[in-house]
N, C-alpha and C. Protein backbone atom coordinates (compact mmCIF):
# COMPACT_ATOMS: atom_id res chain seq x y z
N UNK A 1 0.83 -1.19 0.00
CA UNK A 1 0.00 0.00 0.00
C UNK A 1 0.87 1.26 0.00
N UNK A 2 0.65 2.22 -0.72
CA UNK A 2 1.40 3.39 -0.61
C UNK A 2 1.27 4.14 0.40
N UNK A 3 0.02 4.47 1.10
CA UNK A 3 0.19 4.57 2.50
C UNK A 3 1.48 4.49 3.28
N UNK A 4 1.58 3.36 3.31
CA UNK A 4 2.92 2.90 4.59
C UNK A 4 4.16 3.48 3.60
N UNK A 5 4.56 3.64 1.98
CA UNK A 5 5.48 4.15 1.69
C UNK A 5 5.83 5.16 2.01
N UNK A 6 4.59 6.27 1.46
CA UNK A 6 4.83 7.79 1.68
C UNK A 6 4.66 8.29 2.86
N UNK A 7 4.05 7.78 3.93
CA UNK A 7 3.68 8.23 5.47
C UNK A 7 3.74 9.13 5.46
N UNK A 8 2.10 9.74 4.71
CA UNK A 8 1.57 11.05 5.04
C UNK A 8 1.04 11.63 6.56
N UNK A 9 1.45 12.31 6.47
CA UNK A 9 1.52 13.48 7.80
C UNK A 9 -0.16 13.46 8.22
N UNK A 10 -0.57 13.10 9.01
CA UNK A 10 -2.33 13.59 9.09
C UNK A 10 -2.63 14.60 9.91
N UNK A 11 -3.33 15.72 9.50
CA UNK A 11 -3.27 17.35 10.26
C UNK A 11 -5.13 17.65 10.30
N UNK A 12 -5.94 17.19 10.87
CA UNK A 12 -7.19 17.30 10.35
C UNK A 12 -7.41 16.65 9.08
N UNK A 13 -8.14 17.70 8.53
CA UNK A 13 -8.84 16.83 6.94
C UNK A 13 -6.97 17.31 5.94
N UNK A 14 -6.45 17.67 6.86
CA UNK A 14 -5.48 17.92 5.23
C UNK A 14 -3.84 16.72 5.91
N UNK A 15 -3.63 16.20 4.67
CA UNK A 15 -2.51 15.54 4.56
C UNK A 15 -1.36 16.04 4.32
N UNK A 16 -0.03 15.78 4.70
CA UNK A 16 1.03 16.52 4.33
C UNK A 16 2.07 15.31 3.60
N UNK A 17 2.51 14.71 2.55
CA UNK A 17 3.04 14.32 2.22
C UNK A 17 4.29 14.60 1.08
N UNK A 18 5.62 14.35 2.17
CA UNK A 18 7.05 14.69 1.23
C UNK A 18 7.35 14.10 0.04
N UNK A 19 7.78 14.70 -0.83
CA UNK A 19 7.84 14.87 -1.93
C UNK A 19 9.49 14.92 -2.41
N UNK A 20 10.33 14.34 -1.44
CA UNK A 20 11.86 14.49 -1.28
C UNK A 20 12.20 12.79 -2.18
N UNK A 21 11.22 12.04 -1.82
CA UNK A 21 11.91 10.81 -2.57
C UNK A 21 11.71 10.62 -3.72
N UNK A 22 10.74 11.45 -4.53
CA UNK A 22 10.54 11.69 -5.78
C UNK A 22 11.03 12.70 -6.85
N UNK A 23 12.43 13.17 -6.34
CA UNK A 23 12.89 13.77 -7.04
C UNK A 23 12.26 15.78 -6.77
N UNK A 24 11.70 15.61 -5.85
CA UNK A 24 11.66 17.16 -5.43
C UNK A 24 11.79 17.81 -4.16
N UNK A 25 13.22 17.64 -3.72
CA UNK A 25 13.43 17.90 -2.80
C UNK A 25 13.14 19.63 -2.46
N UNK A 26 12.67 19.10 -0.83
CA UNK A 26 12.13 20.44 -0.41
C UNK A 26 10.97 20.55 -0.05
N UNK A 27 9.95 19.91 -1.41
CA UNK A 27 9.03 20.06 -1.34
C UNK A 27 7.87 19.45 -0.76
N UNK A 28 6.53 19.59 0.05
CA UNK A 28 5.50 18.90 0.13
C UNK A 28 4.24 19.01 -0.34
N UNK A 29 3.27 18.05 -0.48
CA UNK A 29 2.15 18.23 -1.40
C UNK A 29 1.07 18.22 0.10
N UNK A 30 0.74 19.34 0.30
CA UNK A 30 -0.66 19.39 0.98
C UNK A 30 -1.93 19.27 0.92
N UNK A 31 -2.39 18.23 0.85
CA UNK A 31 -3.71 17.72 0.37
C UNK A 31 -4.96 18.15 1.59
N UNK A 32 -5.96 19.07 1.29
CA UNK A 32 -7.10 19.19 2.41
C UNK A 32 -8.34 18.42 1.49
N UNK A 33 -8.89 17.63 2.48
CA UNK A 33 -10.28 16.86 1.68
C UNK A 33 -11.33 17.39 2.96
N UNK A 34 -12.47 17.26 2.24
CA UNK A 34 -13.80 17.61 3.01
C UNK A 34 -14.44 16.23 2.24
N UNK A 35 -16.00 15.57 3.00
CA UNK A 35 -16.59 15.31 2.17
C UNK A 35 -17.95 15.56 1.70
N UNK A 36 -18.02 16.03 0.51
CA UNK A 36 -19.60 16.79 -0.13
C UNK A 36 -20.56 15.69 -0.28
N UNK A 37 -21.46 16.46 0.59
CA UNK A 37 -22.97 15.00 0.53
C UNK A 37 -23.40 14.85 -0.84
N UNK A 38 -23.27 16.56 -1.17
CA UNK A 38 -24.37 16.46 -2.68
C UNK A 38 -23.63 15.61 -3.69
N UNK A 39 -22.14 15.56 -3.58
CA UNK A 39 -21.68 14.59 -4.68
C UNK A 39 -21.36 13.63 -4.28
N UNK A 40 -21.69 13.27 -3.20
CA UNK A 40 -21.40 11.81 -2.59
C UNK A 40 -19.68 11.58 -2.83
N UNK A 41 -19.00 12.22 -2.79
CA UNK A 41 -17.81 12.28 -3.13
C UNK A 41 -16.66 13.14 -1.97
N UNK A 42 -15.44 12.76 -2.36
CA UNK A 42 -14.77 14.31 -1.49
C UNK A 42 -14.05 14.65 -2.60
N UNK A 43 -13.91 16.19 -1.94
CA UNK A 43 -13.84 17.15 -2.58
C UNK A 43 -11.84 17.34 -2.25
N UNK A 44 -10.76 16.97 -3.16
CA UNK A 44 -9.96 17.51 -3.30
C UNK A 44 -9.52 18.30 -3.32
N UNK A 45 -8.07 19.46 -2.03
CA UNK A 45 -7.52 20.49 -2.88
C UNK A 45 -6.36 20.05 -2.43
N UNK A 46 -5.12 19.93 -3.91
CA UNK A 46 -4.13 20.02 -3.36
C UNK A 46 -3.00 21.01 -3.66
N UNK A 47 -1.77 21.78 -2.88
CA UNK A 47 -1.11 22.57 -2.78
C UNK A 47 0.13 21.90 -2.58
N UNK A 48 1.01 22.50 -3.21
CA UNK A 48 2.81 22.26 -3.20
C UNK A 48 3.25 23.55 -2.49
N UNK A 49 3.72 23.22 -1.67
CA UNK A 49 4.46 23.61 -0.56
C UNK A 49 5.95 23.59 -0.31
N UNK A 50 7.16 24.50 -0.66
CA UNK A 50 8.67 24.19 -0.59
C UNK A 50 8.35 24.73 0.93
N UNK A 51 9.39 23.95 1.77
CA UNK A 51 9.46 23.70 3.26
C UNK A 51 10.71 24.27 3.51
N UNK A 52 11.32 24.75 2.77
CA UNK A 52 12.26 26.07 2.98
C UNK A 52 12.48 27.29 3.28
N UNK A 53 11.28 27.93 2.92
CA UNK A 53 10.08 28.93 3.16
C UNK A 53 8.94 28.53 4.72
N UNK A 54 9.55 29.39 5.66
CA UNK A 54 8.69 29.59 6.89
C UNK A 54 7.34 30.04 6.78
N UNK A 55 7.48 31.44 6.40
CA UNK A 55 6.69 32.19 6.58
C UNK A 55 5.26 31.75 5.39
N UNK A 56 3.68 32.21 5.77
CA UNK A 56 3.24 31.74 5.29
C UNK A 56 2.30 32.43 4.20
N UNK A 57 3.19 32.40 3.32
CA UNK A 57 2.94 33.98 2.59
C UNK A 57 2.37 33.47 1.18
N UNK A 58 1.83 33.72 0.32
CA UNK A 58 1.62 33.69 -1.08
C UNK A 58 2.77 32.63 -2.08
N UNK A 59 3.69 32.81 -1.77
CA UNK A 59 5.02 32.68 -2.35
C UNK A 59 5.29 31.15 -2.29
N UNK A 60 4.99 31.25 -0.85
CA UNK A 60 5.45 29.59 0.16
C UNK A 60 4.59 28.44 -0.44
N UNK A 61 3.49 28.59 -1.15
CA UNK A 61 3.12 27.38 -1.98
C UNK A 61 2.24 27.56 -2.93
N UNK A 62 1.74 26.82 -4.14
CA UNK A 62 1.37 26.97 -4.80
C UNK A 62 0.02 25.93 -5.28
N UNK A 63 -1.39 26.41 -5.35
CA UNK A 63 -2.47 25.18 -5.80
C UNK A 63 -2.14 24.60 -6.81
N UNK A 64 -2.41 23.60 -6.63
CA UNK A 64 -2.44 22.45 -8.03
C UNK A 64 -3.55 22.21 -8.15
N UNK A 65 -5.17 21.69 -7.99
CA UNK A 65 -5.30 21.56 -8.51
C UNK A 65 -6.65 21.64 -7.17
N UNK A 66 -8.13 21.51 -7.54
CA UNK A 66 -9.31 21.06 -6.86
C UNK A 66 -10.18 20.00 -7.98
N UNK A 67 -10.33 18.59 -7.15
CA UNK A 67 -11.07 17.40 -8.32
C UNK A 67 -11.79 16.69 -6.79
N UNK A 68 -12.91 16.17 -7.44
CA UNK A 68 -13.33 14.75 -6.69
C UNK A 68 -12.93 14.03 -7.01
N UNK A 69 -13.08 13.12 -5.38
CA UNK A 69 -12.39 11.79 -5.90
C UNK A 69 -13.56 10.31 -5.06
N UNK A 70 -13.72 9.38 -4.89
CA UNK A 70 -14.10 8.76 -4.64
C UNK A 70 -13.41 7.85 -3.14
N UNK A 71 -14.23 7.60 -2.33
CA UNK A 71 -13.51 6.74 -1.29
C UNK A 71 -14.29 6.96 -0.03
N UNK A 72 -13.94 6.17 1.41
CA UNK A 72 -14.60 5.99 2.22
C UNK A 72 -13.61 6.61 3.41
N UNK A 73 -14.21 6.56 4.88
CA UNK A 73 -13.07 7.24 5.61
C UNK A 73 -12.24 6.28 5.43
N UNK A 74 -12.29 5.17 5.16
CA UNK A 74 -11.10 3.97 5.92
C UNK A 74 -9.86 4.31 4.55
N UNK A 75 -10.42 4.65 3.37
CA UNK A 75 -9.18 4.58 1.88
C UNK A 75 -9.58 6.14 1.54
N UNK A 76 -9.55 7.09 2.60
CA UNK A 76 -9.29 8.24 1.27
C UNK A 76 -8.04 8.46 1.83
N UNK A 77 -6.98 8.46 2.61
CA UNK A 77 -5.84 8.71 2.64
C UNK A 77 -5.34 7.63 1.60
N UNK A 78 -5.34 6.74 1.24
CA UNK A 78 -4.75 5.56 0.07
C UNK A 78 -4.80 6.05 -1.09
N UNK A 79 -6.57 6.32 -1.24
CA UNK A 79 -6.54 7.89 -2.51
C UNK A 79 -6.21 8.52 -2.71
N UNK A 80 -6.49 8.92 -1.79
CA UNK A 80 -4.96 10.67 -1.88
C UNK A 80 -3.35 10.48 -2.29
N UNK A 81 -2.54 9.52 -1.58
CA UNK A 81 -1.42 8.78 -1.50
C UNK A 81 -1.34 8.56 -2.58
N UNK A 82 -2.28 7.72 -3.66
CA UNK A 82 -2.49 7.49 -5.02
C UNK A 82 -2.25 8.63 -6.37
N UNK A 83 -3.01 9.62 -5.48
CA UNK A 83 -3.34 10.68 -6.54
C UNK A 83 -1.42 11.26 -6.64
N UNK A 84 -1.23 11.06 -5.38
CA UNK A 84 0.33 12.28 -5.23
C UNK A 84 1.42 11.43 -5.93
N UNK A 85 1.10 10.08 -5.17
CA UNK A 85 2.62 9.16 -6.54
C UNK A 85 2.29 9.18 -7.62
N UNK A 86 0.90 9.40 -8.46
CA UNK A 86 1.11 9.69 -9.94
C UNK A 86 1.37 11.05 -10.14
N UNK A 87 1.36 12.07 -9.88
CA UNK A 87 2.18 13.34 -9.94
C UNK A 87 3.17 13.43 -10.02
N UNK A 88 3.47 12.97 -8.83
CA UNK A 88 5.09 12.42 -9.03
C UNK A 88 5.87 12.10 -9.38
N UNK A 89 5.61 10.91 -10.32
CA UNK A 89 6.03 9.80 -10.80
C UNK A 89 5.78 9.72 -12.38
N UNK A 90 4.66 9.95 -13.04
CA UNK A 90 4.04 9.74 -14.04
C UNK A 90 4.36 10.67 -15.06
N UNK A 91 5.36 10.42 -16.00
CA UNK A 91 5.36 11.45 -17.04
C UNK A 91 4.65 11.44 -18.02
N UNK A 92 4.43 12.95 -18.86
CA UNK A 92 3.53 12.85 -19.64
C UNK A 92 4.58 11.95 -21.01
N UNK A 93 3.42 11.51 -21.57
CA UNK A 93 4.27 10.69 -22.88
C UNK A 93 4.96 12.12 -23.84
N UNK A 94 4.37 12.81 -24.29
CA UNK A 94 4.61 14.27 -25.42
C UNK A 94 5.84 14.62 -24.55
N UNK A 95 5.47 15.52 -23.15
CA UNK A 95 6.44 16.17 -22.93
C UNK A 95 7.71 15.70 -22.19
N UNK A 96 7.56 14.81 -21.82
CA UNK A 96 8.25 13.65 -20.40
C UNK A 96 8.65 14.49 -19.31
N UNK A 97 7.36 15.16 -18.97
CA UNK A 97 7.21 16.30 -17.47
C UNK A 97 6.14 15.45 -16.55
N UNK A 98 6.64 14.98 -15.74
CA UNK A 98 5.30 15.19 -14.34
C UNK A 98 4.66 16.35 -13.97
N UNK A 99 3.63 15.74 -13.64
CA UNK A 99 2.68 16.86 -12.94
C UNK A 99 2.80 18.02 -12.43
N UNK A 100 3.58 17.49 -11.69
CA UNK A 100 4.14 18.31 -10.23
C UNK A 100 5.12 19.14 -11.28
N UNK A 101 5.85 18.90 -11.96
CA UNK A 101 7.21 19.74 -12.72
C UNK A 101 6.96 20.99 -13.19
N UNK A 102 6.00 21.20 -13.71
CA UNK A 102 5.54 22.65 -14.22
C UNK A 102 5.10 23.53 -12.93
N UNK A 103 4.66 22.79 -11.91
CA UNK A 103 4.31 24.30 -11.18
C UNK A 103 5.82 24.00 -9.70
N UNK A 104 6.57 23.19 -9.97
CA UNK A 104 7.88 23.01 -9.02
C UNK A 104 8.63 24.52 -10.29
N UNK A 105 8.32 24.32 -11.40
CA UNK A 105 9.06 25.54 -12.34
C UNK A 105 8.83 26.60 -12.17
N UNK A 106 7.31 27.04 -12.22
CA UNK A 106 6.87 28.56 -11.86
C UNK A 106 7.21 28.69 -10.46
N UNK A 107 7.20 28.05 -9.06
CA UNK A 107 7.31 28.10 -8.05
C UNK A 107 8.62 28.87 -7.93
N UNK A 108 9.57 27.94 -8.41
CA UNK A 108 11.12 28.57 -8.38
C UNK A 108 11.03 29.83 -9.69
N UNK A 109 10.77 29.77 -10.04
CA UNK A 109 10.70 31.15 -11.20
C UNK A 109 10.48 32.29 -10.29
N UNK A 110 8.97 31.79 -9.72
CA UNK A 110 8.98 32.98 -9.05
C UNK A 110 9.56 33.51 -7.65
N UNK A 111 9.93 32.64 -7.20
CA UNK A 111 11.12 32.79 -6.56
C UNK A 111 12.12 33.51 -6.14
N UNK A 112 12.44 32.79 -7.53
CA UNK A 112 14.34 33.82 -8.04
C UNK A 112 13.89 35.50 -8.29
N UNK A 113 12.74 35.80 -8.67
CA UNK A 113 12.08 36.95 -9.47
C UNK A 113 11.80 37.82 -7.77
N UNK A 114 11.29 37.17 -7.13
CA UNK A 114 11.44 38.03 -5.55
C UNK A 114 12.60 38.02 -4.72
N UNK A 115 13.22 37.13 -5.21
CA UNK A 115 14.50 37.52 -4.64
C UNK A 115 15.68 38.58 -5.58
N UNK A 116 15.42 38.84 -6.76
CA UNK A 116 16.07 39.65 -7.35
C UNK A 116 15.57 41.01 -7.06
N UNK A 117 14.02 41.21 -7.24
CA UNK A 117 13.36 42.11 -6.70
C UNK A 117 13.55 42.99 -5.05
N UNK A 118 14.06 41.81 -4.61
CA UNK A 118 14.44 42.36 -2.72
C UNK A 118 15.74 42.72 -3.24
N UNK A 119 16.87 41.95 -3.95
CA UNK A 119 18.19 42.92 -4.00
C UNK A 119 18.02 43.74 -4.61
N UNK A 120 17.19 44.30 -5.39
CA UNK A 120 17.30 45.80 -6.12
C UNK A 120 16.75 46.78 -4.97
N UNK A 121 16.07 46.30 -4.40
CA UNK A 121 15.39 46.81 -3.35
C UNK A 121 16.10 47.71 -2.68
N UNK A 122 16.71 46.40 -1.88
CA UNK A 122 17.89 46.39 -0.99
C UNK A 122 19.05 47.53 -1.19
N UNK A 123 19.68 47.55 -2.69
CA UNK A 123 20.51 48.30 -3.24
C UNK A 123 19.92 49.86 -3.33
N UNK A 124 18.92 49.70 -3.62
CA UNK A 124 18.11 51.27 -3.54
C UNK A 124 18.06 51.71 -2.52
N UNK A 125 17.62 51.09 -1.33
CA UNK A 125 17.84 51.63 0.15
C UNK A 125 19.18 52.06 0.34
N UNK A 126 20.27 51.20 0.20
CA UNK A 126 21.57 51.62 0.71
C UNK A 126 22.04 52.66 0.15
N UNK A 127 21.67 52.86 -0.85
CA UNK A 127 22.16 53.60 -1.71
C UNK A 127 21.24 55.19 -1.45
N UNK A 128 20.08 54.92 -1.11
CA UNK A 128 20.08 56.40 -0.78
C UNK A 128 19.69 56.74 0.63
């Protein structure tokens, strides 16, 4: 069971599972589930999170994605667990990117872009 692989973090309805053995170090995928009567379903959101970053600001993580998914209390953590190793793991055939790779890209893009932004900053202060 992937469960016992990834040994997601349980925090209330949201899961915290590292994302370091899959090639993205740093990072974690924060999964919050509710479950909706009207769709007989729960309701998915999950967020990437670099754990390098304290503070809990805009910056510090990024949504991926809100979907239903199907399951009971006893397997929606297995579901979930499910959903995050194919992100992970699963490249697309066209581009040979995972899931997770495009927004691990903008994440650090934007990033580097606030941190260049604070040294100009920075330099403008000292400077006058």
């Amino acid at each position: 069971m992937l469960k016992e692989m990834m040994k997601p973090k349980c925090k209330g309805q949201t899961v915290e599972i590292n994302l370091s053995n899959w090639g993205y170090k740093g990072y974690v995928a924060e999964c919050a589930y509710y479950f909706d009567k009207k769709k007989d379903k729960y309701s998915l959101s999950m967020w990437l999170r670099n754990t390098d970053i304290e503070d809990r600001m805009r910056l510090s993580s990024k949504k991926v994605d809100t979907q239903y998914i199907s399951g009971t209390k006893d397997t929606i953590i297995e579901n979930i667990c499910r959903i995050v190793y194919q992100a992970a793991n699963v490249a697309d055939m066209e581009t040979d990117k995972k899931y997770f790779d495009r927004f691990v890209e903008r994440y650090e893009y934007e990033l580097a872009c606030f941190e260049r932004g604070n040294e100009l900053f920075e330099q403008e202060r000292l400077a006058g």
